[in-house]
PDB file of N, CA and C in Angstrom:
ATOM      1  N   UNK A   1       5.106 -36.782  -4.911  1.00  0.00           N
ATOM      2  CA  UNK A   1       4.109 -35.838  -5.377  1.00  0.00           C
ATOM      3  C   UNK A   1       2.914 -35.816  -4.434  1.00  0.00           C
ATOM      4  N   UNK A   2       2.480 -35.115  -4.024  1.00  0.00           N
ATOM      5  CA  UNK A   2       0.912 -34.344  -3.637  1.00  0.00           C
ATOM      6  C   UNK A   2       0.389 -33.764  -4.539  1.00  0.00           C
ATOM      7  N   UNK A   3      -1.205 -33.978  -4.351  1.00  0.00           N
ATOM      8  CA  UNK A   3      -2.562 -33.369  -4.647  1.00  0.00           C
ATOM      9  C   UNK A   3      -3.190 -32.569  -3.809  1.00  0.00           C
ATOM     10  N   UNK A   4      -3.269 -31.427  -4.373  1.00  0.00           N
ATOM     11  CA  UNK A   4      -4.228 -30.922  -3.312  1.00  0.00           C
ATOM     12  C   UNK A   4      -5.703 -30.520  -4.474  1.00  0.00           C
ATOM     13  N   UNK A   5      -7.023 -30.647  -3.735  1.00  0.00           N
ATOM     14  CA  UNK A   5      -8.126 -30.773  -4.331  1.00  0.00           C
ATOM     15  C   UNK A   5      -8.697 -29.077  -3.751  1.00  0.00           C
ATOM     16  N   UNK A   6      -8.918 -28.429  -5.355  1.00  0.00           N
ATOM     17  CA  UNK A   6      -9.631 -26.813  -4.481  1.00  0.00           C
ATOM     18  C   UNK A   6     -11.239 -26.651  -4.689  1.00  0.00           C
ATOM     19  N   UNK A   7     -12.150 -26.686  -4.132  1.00  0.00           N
ATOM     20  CA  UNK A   7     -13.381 -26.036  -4.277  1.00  0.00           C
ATOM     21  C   UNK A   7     -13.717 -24.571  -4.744  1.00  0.00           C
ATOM     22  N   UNK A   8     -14.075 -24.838  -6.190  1.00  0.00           N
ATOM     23  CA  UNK A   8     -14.174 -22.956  -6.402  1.00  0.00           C
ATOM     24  C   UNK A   8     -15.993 -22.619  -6.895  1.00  0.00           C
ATOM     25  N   UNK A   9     -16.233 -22.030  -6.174  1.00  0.00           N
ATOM     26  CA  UNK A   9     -17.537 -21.296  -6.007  1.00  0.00           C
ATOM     27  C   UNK A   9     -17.871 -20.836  -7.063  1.00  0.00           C
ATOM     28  N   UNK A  10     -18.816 -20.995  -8.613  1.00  0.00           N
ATOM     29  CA  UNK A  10     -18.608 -20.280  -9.460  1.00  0.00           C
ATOM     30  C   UNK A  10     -20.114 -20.196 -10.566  1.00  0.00           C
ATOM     31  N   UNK A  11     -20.193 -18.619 -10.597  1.00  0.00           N
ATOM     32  CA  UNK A  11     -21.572 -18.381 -11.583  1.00  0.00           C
ATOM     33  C   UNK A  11     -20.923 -17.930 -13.147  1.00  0.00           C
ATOM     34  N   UNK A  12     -20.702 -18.825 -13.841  1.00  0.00           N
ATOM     35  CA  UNK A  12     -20.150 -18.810 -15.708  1.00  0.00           C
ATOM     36  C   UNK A  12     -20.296 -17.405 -16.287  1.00  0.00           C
ATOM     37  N   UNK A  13     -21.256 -17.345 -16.026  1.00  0.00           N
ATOM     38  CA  UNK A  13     -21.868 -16.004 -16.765  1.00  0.00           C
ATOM     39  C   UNK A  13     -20.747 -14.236 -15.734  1.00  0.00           C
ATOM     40  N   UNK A  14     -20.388 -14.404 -14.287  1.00  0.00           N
ATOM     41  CA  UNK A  14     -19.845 -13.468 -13.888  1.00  0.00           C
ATOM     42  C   UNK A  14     -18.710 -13.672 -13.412  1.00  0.00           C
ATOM     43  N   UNK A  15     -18.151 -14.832 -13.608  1.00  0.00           N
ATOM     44  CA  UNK A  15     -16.669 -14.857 -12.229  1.00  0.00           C
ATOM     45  C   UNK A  15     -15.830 -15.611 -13.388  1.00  0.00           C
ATOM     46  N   UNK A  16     -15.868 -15.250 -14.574  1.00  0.00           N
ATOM     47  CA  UNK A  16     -14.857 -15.790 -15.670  1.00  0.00           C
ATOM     48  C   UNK A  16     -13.308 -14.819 -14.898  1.00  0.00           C
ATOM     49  N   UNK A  17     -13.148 -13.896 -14.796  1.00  0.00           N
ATOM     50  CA  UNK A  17     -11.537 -13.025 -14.389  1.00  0.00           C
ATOM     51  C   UNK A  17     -11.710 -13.618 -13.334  1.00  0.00           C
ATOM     52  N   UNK A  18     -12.688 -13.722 -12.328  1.00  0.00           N
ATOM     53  CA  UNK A  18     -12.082 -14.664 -10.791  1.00  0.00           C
ATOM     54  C   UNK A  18     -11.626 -15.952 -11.269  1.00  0.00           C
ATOM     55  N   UNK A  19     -12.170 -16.472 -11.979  1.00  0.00           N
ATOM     56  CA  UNK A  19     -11.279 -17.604 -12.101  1.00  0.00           C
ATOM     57  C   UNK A  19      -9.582 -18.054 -13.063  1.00  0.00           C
ATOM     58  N   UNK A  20      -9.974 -16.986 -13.943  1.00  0.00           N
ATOM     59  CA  UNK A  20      -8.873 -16.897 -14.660  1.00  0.00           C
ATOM     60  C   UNK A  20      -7.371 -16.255 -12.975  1.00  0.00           C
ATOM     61  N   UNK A  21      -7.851 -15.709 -12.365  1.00  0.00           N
ATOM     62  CA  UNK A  21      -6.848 -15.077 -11.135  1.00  0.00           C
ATOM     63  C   UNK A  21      -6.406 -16.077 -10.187  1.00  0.00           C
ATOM     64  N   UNK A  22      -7.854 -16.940  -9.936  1.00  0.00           N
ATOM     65  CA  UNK A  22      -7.641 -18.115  -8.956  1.00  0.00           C
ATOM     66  C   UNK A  22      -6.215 -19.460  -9.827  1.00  0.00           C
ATOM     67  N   UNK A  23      -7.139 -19.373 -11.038  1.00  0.00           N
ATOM     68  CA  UNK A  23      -5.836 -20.322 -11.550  1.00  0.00           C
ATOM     69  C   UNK A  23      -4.651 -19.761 -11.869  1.00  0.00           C
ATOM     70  N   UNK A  24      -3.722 -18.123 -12.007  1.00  0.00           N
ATOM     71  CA  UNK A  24      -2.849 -18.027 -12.002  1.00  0.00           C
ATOM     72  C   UNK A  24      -1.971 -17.873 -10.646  1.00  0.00           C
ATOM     73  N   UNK A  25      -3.138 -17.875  -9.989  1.00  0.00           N
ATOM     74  CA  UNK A  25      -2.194 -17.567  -8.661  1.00  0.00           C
ATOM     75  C   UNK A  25      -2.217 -19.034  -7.700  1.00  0.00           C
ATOM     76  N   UNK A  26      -2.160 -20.322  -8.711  1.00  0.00           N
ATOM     77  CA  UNK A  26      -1.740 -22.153  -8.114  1.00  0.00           C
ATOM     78  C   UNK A  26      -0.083 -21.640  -8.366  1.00  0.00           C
ATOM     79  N   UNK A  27       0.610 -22.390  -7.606  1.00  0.00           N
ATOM     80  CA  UNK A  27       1.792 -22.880  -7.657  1.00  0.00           C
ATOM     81  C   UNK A  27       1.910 -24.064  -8.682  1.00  0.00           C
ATOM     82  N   UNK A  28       1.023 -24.733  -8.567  1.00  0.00           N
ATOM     83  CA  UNK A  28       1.566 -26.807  -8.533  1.00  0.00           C
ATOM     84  C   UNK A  28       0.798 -26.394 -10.183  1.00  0.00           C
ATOM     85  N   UNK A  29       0.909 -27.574 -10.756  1.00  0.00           N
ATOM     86  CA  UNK A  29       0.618 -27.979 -11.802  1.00  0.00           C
ATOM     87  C   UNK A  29      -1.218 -28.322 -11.914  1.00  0.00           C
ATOM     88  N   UNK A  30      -1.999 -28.036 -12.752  1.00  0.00           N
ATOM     89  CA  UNK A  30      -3.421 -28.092 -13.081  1.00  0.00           C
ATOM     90  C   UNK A  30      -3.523 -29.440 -13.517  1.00  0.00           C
ATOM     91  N   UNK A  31      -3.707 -30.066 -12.881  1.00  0.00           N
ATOM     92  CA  UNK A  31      -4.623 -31.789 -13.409  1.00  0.00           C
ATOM     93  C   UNK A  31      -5.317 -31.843 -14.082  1.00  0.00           C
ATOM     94  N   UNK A  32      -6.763 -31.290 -13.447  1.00  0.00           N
ATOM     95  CA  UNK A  32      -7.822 -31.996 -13.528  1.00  0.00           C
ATOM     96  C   UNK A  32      -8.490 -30.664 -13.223  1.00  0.00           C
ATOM     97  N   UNK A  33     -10.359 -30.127 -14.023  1.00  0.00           N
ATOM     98  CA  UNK A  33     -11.363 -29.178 -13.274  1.00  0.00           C
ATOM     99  C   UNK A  33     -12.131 -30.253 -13.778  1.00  0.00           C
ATOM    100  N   UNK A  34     -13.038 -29.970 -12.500  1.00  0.00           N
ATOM    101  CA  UNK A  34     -14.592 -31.516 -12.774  1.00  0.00           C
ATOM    102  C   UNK A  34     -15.473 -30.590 -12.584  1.00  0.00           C
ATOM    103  N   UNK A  35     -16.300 -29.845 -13.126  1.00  0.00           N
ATOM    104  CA  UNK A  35     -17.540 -29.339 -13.260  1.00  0.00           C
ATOM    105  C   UNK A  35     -18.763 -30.159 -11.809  1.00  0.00           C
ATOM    106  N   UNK A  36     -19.424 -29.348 -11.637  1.00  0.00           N
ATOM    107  CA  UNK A  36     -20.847 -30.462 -10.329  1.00  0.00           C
ATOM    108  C   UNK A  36     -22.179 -29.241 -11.310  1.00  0.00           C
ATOM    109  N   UNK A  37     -22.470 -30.406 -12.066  1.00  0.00           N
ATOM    110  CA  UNK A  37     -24.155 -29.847 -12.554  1.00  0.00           C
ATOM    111  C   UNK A  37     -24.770 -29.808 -11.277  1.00  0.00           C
ATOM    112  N   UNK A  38     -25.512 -28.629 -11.403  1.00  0.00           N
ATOM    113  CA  UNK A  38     -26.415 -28.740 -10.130  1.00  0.00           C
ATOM    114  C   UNK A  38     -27.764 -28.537 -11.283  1.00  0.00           C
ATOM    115  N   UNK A  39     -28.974 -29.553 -10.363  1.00  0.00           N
ATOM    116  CA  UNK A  39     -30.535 -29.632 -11.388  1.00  0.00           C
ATOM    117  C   UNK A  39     -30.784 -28.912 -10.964  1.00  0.00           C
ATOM    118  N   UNK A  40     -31.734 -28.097 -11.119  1.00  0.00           N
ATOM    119  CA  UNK A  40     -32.538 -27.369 -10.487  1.00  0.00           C
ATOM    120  C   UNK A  40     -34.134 -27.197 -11.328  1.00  0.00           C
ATOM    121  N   UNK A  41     -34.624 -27.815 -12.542  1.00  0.00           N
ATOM    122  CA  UNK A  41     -35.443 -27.517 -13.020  1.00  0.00           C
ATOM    123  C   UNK A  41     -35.524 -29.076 -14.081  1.00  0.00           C
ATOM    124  N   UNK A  42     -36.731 -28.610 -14.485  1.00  0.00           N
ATOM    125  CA  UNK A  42     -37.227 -30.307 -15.332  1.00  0.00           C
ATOM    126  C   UNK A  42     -36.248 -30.197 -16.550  1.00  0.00           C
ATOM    127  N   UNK A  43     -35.857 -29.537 -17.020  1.00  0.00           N
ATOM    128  CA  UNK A  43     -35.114 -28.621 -18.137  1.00  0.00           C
ATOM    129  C   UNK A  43     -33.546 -29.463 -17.908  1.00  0.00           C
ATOM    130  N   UNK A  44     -33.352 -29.154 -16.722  1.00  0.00           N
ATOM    131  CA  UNK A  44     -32.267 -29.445 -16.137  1.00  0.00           C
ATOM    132  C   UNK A  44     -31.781 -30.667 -15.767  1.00  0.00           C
ATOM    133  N   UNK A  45     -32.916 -31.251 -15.370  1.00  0.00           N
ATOM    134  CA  UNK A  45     -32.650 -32.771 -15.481  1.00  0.00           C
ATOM    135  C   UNK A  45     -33.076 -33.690 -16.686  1.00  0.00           C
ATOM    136  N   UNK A  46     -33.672 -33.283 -17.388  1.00  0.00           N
ATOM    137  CA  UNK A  46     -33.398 -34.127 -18.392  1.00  0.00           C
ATOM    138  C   UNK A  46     -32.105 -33.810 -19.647  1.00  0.00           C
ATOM    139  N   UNK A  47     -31.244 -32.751 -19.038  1.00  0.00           N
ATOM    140  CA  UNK A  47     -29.998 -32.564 -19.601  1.00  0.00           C
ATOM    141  C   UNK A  47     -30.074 -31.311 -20.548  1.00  0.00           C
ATOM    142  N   UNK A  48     -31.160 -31.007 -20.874  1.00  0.00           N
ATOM    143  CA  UNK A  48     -31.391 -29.511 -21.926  1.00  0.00           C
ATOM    144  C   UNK A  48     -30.461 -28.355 -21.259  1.00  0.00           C
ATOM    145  N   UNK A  49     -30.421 -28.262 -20.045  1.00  0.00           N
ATOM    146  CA  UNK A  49     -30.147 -26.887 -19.683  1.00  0.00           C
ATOM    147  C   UNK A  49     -28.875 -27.304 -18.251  1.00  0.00           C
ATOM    148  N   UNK A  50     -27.990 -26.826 -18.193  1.00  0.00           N
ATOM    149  CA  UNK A  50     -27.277 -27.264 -16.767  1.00  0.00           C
ATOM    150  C   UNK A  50     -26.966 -26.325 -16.141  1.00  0.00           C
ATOM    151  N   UNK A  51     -26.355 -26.362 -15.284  1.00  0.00           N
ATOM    152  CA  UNK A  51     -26.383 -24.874 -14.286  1.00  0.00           C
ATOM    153  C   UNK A  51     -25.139 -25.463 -13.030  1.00  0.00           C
ATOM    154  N   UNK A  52     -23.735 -24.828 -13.658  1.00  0.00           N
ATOM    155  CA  UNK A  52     -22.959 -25.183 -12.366  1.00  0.00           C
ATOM    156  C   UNK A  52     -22.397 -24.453 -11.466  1.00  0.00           C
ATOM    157  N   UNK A  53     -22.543 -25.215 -10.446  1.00  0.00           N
ATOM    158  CA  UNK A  53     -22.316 -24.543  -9.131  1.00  0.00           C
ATOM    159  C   UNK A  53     -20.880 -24.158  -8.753  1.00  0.00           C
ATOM    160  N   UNK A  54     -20.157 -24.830  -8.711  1.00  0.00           N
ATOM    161  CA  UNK A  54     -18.879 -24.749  -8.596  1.00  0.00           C
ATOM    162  C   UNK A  54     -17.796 -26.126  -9.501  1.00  0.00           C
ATOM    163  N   UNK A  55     -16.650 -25.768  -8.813  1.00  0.00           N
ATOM    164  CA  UNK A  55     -15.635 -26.216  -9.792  1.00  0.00           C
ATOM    165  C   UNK A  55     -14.749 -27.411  -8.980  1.00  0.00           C
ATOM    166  N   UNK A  56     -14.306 -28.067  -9.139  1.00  0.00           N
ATOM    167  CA  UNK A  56     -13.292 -29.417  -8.054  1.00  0.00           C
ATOM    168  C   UNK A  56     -12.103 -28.827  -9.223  1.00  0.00           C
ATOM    169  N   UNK A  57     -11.365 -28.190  -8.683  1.00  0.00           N
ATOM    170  CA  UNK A  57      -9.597 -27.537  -9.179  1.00  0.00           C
ATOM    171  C   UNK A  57      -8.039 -28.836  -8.572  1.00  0.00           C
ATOM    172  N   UNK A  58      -8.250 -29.438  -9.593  1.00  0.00           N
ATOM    173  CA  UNK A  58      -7.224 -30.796  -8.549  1.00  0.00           C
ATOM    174  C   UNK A  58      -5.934 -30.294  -9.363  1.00  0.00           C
ATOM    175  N   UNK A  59      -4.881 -29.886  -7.853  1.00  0.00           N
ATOM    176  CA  UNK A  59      -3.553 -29.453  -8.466  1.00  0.00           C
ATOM    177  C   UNK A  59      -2.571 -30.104  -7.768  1.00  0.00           C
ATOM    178  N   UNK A  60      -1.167 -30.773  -8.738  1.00  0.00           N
ATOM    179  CA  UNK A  60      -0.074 -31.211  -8.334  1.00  0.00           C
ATOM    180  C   UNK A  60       0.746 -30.735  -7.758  1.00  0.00           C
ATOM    181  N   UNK A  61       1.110 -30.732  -6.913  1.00  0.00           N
ATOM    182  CA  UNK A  61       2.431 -29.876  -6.085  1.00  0.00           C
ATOM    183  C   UNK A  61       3.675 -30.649  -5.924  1.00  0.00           C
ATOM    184  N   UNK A  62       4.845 -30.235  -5.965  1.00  0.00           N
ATOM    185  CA  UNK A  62       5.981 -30.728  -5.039  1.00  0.00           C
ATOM    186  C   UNK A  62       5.814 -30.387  -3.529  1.00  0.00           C
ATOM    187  N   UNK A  63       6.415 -31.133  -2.879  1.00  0.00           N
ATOM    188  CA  UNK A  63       6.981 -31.212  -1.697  1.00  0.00           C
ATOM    189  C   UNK A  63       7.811 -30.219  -1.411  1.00  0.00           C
TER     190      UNK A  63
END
């Protein structure tokens, strides 16, 4: 088995169908999505409000 790890670029509020497209068009099997809070405000770091940037897409493949 292989992993391959995808970086997906993503604003919640507008790229819900880009992502729904990005994940039908994997081959391999869906693991794992890890969210990256990005802070950007006092709000934000003390956890009230989060804001993410993109997505870590970790997918299983065959050989």
């Amino acid at each position: 088995m292989r992993y391959k790890v995808h970086q997906f670029e993503i604003n919640l509020e507008k790229d819900r169908q880009k992502l729904e497209d990005f994940l039908n068009r994997l081959t391999g099997e869906v693991v794992s999505i890890i969210p990256n809070n990005k802070n950007l405000s006092l709000a934000q770091v003390y956890g009230l409000a989060r804001r993410i940037n993109f997505l870590l897409i970790i997918e299983k493949v065959n050989n």
